[in-house]
C-alpha atoms as a PDB file:
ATOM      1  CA  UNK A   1      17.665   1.137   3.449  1.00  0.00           C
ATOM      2  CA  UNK A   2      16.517  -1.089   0.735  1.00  0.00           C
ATOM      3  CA  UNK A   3      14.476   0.141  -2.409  1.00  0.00           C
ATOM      4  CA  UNK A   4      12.523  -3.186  -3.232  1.00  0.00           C
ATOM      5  CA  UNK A   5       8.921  -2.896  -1.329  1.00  0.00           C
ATOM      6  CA  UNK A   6       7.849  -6.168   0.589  1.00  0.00           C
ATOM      7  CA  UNK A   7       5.235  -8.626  -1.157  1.00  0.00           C
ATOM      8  CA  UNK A   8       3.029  -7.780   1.227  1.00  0.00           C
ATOM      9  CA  UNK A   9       2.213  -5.006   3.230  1.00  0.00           C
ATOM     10  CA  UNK A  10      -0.468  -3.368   5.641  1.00  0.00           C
ATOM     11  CA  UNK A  11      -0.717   0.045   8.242  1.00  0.00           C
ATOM     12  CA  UNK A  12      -2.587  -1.770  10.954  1.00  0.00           C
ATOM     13  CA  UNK A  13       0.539  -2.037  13.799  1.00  0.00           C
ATOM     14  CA  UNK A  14      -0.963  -5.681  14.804  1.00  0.00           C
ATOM     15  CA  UNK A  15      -0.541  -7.245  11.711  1.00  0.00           C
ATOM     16  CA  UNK A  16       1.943  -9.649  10.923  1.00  0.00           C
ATOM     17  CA  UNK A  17       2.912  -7.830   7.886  1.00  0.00           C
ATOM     18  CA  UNK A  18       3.269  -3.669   9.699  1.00  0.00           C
ATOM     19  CA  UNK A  19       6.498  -2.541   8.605  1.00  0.00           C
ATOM     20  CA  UNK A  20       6.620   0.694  10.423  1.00  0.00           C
ATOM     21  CA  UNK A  21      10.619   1.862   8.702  1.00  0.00           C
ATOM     22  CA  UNK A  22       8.982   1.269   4.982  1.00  0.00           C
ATOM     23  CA  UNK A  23       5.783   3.254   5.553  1.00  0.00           C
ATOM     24  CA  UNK A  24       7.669   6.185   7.147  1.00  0.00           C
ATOM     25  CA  UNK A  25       9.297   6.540   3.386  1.00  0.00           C
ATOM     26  CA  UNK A  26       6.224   6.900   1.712  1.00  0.00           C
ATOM     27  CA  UNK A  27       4.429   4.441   0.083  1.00  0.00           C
ATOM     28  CA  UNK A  28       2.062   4.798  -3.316  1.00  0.00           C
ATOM     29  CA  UNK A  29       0.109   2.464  -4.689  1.00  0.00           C
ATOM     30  CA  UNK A  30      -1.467   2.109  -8.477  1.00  0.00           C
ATOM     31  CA  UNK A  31      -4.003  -0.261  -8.279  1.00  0.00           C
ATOM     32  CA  UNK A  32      -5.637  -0.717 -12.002  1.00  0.00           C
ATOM     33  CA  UNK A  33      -3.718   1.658 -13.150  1.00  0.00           C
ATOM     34  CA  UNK A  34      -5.287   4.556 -10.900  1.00  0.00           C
ATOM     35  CA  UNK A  35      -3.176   5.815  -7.577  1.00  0.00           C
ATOM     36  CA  UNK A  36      -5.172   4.897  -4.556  1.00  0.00           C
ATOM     37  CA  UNK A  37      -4.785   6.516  -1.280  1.00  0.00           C
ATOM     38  CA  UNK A  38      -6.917   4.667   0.953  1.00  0.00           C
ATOM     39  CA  UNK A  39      -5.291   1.264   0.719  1.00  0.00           C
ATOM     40  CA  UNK A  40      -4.757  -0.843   4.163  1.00  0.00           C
ATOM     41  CA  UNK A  41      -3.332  -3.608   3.313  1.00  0.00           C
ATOM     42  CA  UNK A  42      -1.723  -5.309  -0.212  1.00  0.00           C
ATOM     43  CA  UNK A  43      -0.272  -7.862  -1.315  1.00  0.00           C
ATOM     44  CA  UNK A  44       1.529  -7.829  -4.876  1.00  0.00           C
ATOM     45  CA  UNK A  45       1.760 -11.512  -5.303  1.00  0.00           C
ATOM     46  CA  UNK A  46      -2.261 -12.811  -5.202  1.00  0.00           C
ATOM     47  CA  UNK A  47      -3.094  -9.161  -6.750  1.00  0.00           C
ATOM     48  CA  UNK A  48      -5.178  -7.544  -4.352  1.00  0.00           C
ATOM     49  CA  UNK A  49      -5.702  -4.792  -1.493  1.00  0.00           C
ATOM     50  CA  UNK A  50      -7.909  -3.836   1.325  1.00  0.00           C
ATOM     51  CA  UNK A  51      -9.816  -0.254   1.235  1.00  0.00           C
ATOM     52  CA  UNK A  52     -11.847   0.997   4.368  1.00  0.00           C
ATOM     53  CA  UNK A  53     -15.163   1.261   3.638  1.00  0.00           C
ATOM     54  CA  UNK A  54     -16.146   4.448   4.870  1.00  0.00           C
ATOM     55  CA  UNK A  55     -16.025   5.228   8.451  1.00  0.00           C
ATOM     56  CA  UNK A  56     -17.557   2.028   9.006  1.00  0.00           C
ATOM     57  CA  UNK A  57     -16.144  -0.230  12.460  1.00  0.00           C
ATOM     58  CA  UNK A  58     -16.158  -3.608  13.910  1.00  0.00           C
ATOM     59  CA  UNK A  59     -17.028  -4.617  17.036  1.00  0.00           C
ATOM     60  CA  UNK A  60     -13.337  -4.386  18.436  1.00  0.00           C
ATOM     61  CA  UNK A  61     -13.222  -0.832  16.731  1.00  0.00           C
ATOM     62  CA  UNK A  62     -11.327  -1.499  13.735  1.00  0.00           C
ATOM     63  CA  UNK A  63     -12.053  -0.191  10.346  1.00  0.00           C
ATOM     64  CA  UNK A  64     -14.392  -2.404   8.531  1.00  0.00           C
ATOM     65  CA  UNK A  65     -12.536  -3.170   4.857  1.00  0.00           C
ATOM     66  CA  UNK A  66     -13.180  -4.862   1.857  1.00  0.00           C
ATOM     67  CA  UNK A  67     -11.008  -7.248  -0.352  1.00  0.00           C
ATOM     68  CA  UNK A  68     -10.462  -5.843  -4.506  1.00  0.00           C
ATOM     69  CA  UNK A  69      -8.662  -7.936  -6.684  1.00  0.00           C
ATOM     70  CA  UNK A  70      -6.268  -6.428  -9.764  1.00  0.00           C
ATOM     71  CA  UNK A  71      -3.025  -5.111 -10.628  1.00  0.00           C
ATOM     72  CA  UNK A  72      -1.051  -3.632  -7.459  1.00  0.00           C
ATOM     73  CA  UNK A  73       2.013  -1.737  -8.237  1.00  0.00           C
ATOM     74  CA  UNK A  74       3.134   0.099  -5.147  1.00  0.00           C
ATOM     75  CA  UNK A  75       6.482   2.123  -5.410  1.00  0.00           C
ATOM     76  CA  UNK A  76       8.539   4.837  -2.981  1.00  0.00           C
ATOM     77  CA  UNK A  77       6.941   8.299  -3.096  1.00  0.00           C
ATOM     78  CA  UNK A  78      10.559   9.844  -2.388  1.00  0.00           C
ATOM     79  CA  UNK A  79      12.185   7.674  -5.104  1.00  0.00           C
ATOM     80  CA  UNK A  80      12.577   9.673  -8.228  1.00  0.00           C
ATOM     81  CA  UNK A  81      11.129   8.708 -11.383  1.00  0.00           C
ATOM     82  CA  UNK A  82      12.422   7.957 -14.288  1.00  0.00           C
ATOM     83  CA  UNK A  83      11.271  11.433 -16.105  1.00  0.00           C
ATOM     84  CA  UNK A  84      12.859  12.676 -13.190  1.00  0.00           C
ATOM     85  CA  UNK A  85      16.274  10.584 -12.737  1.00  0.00           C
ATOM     86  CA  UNK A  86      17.285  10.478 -16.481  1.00  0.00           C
ATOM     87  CA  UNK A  87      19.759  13.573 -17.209  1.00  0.00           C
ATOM     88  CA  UNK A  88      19.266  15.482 -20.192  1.00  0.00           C
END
């Protein structure tokens, strides 16, 4: 497997952009600096993500999101860091 994250990436399986073998790793994103948990969809290029808004649902049932724009820094959650990789 790779260790470079795609541009863009979302957990809804009929998107264009589901990428079920990468989210099975573990994904984390920083978004402005603060680690998110709720993201749906991002995209590293144009700087933004999608966050469900509540429990909130469209008419065809899916959850209803909204569109933040800023820094987006996602990275492996099983990768080490670099604390954790540099030998002392």
């Amino acid at each position: 497997m790779t260790d470079t994250l795609p541009d863009r990436l979302s957990t809804n399986p009929k998107s264009p952009y589901f990428d079920a073998d990468t989210l099975s790793r573990g994904i984390g994103i920083r978004f402005n600096g603060d680690e998110k948990h709720n993201i749906d969809e991002y995209c590293i290029s144009e700087g933004w993500v999608r966050i469900a808004v509540g429990k909130t649902l469209d008419r065809k049932g899916n959850p209803m999101t909204i569109k933040l724009n800023g820094t987006v820094e996602p990275y492996f959650r099983d990768a080490p860091t670099t604390a954790e990789a540099a030998p002392e």
